[in-house]
N, C-alpha and C. Protein backbone atom coordinates (compact mmCIF):
# COMPACT_ATOMS: atom_id res chain seq x y z
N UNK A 1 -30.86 23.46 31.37
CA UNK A 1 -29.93 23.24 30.27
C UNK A 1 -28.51 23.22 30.82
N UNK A 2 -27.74 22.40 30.28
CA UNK A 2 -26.52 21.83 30.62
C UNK A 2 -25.51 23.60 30.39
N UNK A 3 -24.69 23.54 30.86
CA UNK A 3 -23.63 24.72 30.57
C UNK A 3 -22.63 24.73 29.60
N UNK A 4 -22.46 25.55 28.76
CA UNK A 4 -21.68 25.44 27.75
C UNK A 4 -21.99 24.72 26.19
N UNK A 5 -23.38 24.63 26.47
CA UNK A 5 -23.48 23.34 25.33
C UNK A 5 -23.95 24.79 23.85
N UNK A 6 -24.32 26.37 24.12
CA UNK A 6 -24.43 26.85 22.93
C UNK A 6 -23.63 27.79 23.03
N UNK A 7 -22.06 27.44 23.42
CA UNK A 7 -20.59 28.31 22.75
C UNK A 7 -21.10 27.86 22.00
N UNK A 8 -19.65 29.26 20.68
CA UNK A 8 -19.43 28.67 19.51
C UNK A 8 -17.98 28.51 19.43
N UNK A 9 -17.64 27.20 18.50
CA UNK A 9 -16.20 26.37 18.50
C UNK A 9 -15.05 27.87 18.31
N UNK A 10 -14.62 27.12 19.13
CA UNK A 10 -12.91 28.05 19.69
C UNK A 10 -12.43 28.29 18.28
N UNK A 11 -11.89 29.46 18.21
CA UNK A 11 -11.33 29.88 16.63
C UNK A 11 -10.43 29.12 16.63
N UNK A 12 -10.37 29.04 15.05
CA UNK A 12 -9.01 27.87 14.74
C UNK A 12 -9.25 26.35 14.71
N UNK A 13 -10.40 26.16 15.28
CA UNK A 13 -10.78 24.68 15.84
C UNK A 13 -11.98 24.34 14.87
N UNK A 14 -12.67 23.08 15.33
CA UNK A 14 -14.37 22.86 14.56
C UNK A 14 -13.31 22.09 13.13
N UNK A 15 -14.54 22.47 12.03
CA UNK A 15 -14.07 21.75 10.70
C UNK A 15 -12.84 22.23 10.23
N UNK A 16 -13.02 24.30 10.21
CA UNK A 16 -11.66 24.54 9.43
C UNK A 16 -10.81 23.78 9.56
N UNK A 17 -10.34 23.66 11.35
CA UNK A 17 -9.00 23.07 11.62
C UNK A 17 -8.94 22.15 11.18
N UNK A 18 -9.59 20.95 11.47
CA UNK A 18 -9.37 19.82 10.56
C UNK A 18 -8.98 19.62 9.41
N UNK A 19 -9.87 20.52 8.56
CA UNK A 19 -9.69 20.30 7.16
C UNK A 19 -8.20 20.95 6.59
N UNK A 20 -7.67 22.14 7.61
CA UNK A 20 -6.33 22.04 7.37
C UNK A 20 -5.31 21.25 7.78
N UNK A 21 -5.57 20.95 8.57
CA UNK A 21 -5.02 19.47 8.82
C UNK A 21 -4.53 18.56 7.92
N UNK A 22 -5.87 18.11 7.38
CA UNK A 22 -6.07 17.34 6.34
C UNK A 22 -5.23 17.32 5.10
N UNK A 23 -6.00 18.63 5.10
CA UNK A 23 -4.99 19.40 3.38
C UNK A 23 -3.57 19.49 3.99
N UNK A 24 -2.89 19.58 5.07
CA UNK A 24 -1.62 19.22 5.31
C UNK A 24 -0.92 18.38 4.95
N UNK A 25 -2.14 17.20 5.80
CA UNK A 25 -1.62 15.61 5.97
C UNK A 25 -1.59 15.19 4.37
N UNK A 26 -2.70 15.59 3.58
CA UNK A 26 -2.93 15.30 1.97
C UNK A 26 -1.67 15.45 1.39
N UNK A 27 -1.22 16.87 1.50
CA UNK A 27 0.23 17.42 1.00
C UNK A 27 1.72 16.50 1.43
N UNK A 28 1.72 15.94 2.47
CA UNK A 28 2.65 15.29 3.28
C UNK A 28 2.68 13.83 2.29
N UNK A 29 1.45 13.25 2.61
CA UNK A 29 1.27 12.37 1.68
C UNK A 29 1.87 11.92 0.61
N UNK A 30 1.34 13.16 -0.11
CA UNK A 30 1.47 13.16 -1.43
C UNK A 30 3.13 13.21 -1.77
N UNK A 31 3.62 13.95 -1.26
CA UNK A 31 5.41 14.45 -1.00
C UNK A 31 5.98 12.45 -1.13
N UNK A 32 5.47 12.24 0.13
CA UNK A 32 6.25 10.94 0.19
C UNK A 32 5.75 10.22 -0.68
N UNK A 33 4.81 10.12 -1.64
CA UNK A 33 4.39 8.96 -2.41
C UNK A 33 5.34 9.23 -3.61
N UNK A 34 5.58 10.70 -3.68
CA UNK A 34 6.69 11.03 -4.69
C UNK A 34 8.07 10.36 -4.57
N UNK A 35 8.58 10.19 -2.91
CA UNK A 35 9.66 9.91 -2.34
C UNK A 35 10.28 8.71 -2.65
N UNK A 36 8.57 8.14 -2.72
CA UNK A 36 8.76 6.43 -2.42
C UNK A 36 8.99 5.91 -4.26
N UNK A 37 8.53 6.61 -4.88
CA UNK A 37 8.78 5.83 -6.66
C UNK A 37 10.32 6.45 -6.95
N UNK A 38 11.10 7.09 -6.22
CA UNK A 38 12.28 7.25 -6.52
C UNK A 38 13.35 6.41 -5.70
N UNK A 39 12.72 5.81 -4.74
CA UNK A 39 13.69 5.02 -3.73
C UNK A 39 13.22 3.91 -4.11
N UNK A 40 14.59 3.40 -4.45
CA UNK A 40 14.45 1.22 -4.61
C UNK A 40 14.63 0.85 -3.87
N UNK A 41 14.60 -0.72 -3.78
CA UNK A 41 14.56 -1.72 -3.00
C UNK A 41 15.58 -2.92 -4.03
N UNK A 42 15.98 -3.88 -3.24
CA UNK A 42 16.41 -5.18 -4.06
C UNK A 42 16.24 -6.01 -3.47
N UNK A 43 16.14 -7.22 -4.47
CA UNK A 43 15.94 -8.79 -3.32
C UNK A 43 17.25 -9.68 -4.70
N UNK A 44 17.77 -10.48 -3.90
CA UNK A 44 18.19 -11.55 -4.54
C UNK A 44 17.67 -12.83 -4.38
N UNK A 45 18.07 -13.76 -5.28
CA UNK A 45 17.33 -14.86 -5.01
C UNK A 45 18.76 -16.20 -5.37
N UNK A 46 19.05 -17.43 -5.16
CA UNK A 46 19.77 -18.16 -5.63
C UNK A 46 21.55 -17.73 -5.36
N UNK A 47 21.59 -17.54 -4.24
CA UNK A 47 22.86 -16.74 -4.08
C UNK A 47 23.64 -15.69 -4.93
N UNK A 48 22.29 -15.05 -5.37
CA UNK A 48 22.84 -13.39 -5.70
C UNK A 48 22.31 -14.12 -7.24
N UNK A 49 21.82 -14.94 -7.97
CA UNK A 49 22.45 -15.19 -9.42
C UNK A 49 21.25 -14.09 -9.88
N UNK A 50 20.40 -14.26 -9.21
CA UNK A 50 18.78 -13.15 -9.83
C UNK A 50 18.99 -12.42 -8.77
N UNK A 51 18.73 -11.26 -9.57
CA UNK A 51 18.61 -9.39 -8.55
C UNK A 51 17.07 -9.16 -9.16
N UNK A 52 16.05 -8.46 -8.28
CA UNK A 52 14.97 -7.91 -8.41
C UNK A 52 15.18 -6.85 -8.10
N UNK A 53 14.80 -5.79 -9.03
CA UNK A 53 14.87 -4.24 -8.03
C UNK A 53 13.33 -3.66 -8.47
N UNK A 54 13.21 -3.11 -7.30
CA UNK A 54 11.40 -2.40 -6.71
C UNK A 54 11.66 -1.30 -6.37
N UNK A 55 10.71 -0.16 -6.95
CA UNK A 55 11.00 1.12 -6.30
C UNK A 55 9.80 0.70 -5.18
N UNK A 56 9.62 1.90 -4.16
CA UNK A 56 9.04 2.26 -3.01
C UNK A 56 7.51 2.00 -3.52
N UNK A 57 7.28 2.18 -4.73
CA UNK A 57 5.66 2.38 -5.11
C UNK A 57 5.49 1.12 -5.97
N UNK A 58 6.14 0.28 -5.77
CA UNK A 58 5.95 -1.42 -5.89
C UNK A 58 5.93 -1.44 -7.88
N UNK A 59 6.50 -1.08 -8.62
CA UNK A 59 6.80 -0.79 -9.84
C UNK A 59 8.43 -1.53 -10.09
N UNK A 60 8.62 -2.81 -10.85
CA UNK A 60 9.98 -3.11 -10.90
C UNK A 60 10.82 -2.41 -11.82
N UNK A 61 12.01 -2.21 -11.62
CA UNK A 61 13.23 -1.09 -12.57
C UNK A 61 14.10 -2.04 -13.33
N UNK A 62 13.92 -3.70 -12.47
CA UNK A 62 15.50 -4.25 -12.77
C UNK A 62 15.09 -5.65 -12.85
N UNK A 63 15.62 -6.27 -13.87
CA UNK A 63 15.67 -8.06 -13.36
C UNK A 63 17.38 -8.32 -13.94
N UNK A 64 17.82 -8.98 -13.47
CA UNK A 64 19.34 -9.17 -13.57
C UNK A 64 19.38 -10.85 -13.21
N UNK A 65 20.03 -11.45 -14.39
CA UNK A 65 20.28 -12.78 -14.19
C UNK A 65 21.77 -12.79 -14.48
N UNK A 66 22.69 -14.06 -13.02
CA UNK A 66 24.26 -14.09 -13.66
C UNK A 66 23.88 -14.95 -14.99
N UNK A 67 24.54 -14.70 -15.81
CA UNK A 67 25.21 -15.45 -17.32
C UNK A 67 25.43 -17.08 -16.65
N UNK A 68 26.09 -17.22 -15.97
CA UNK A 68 27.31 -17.89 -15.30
C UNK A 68 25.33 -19.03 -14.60
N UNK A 69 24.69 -18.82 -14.72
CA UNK A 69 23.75 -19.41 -14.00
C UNK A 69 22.53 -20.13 -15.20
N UNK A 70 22.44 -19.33 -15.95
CA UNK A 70 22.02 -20.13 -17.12
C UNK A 70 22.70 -21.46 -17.83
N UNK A 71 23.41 -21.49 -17.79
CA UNK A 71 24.26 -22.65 -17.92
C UNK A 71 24.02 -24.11 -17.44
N UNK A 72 23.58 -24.26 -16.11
CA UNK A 72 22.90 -24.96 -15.33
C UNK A 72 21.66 -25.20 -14.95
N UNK A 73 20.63 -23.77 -15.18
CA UNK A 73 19.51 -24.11 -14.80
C UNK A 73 18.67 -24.30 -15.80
N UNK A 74 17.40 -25.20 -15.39
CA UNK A 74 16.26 -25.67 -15.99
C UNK A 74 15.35 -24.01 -16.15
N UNK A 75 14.02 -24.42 -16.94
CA UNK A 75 13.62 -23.27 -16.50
C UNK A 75 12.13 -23.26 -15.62
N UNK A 76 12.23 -24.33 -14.65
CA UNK A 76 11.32 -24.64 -13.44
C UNK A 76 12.34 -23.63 -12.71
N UNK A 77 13.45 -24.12 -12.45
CA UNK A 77 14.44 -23.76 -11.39
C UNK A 77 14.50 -21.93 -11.45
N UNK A 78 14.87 -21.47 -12.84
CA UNK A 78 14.41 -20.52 -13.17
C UNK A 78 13.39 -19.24 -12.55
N UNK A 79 12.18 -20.27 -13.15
CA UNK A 79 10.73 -19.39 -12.83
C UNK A 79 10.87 -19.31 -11.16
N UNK A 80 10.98 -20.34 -10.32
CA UNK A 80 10.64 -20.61 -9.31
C UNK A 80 11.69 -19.51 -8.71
N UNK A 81 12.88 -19.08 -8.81
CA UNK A 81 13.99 -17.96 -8.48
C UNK A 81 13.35 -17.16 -8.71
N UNK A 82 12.87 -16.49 -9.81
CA UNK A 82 12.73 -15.17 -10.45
C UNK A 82 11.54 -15.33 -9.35
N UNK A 83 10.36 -15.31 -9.01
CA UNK A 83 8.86 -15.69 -8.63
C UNK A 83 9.35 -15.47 -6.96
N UNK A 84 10.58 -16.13 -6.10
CA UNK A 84 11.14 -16.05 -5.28
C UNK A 84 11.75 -14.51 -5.09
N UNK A 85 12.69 -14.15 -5.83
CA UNK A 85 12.92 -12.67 -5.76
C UNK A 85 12.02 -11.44 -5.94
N UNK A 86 11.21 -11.71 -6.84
CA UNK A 86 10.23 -11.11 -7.43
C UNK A 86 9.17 -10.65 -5.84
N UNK A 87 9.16 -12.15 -5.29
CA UNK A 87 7.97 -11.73 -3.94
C UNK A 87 8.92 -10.65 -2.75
N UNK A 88 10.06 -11.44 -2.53
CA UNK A 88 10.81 -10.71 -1.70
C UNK A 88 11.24 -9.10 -1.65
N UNK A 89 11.31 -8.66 -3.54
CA UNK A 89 11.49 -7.47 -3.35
C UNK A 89 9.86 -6.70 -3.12
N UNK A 90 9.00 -7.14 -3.30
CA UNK A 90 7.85 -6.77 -3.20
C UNK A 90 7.59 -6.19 -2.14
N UNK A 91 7.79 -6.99 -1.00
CA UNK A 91 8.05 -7.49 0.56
C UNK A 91 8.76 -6.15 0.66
N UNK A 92 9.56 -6.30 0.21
CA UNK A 92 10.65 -4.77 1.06
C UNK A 92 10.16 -3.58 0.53
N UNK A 93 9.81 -3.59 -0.69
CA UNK A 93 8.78 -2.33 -1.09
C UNK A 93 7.87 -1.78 -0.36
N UNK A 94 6.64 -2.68 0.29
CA UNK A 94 5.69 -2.75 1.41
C UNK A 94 6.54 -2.07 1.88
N UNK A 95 7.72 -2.64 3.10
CA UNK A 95 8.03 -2.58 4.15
C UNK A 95 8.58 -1.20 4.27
N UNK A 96 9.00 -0.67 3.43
CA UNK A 96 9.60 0.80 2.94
C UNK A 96 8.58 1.65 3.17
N UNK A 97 7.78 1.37 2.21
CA UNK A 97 6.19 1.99 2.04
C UNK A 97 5.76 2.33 3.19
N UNK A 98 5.17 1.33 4.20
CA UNK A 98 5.27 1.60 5.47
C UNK A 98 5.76 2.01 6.25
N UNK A 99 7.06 1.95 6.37
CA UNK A 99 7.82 2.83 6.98
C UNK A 99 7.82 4.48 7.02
N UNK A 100 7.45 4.87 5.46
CA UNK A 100 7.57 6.15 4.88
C UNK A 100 5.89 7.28 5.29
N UNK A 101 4.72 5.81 4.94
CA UNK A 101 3.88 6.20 5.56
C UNK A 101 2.81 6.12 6.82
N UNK A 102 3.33 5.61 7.45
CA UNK A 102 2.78 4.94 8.54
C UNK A 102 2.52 6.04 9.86
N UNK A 103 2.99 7.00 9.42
CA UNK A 103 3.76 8.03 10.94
C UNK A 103 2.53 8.73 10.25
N UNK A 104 2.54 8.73 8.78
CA UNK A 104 1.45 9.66 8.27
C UNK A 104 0.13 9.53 8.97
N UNK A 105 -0.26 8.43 8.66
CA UNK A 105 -1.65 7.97 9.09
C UNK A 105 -1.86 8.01 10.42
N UNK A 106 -0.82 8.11 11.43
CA UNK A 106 -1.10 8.06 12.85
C UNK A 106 -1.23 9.95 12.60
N UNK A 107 -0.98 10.48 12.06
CA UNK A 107 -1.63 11.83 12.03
C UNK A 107 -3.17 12.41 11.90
N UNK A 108 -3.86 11.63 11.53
CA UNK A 108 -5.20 11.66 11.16
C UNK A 108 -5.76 12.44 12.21
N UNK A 109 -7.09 13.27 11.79
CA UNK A 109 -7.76 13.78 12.83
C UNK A 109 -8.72 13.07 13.58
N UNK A 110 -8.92 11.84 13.19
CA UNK A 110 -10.14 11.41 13.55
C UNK A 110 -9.79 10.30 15.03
């Protein structure tokens, strides 16, 4: 029989540790998912005339059209702006998101 193969796991180590770990990483998590629906994002679209605003947890707060832009536009031109900003702030939401949790997940025990 091979040596060492019937220790028993080093205190602190085996499942407990993990699972506190876990319940750490869970808690950490959870903190930033809080972090992220309070932090926005914005996109413009049409040289500023449409503002999109996105919090962190991809939920929109804001649509803002200039006055000064209705005047001129169709509402192809319109949709196709709003649909344009709309993706972009999305985009930075992700990109936030990720940012916020990404370090998380490289924590994993596995």
């Amino acid at each position: 029989m091979a040596k060492g193969f019937n220790r028993a796991p080093a205190v602190g180590g085996g499942q407990a540790g993990i699972m506190q770990q876990i319940q750490r990483l869970q808690k950490q998590m959870e903190e930033t998912q809080a972090q992220l629906a309070l932090e926005t994002v914005s996109a413009t679209s049409g040289g500023g005339a449409i503002k999109i605003s996105m919090t962190g947890d991809q939920k929109c707060t804001g649509v803002e059209i200039d006055p000064a832009f209705l005047k001129d536009a169709d509402a192809e031109m319109l949709q196709d702006m709003l649909l344009t900003a709309v993706n972009m702030a999305l985009e930075k939401s992700r990109e936030l998101q990720q940012q916020r949790m990404g370090p998380l997940a490289g924590g994993l025990p596995f």
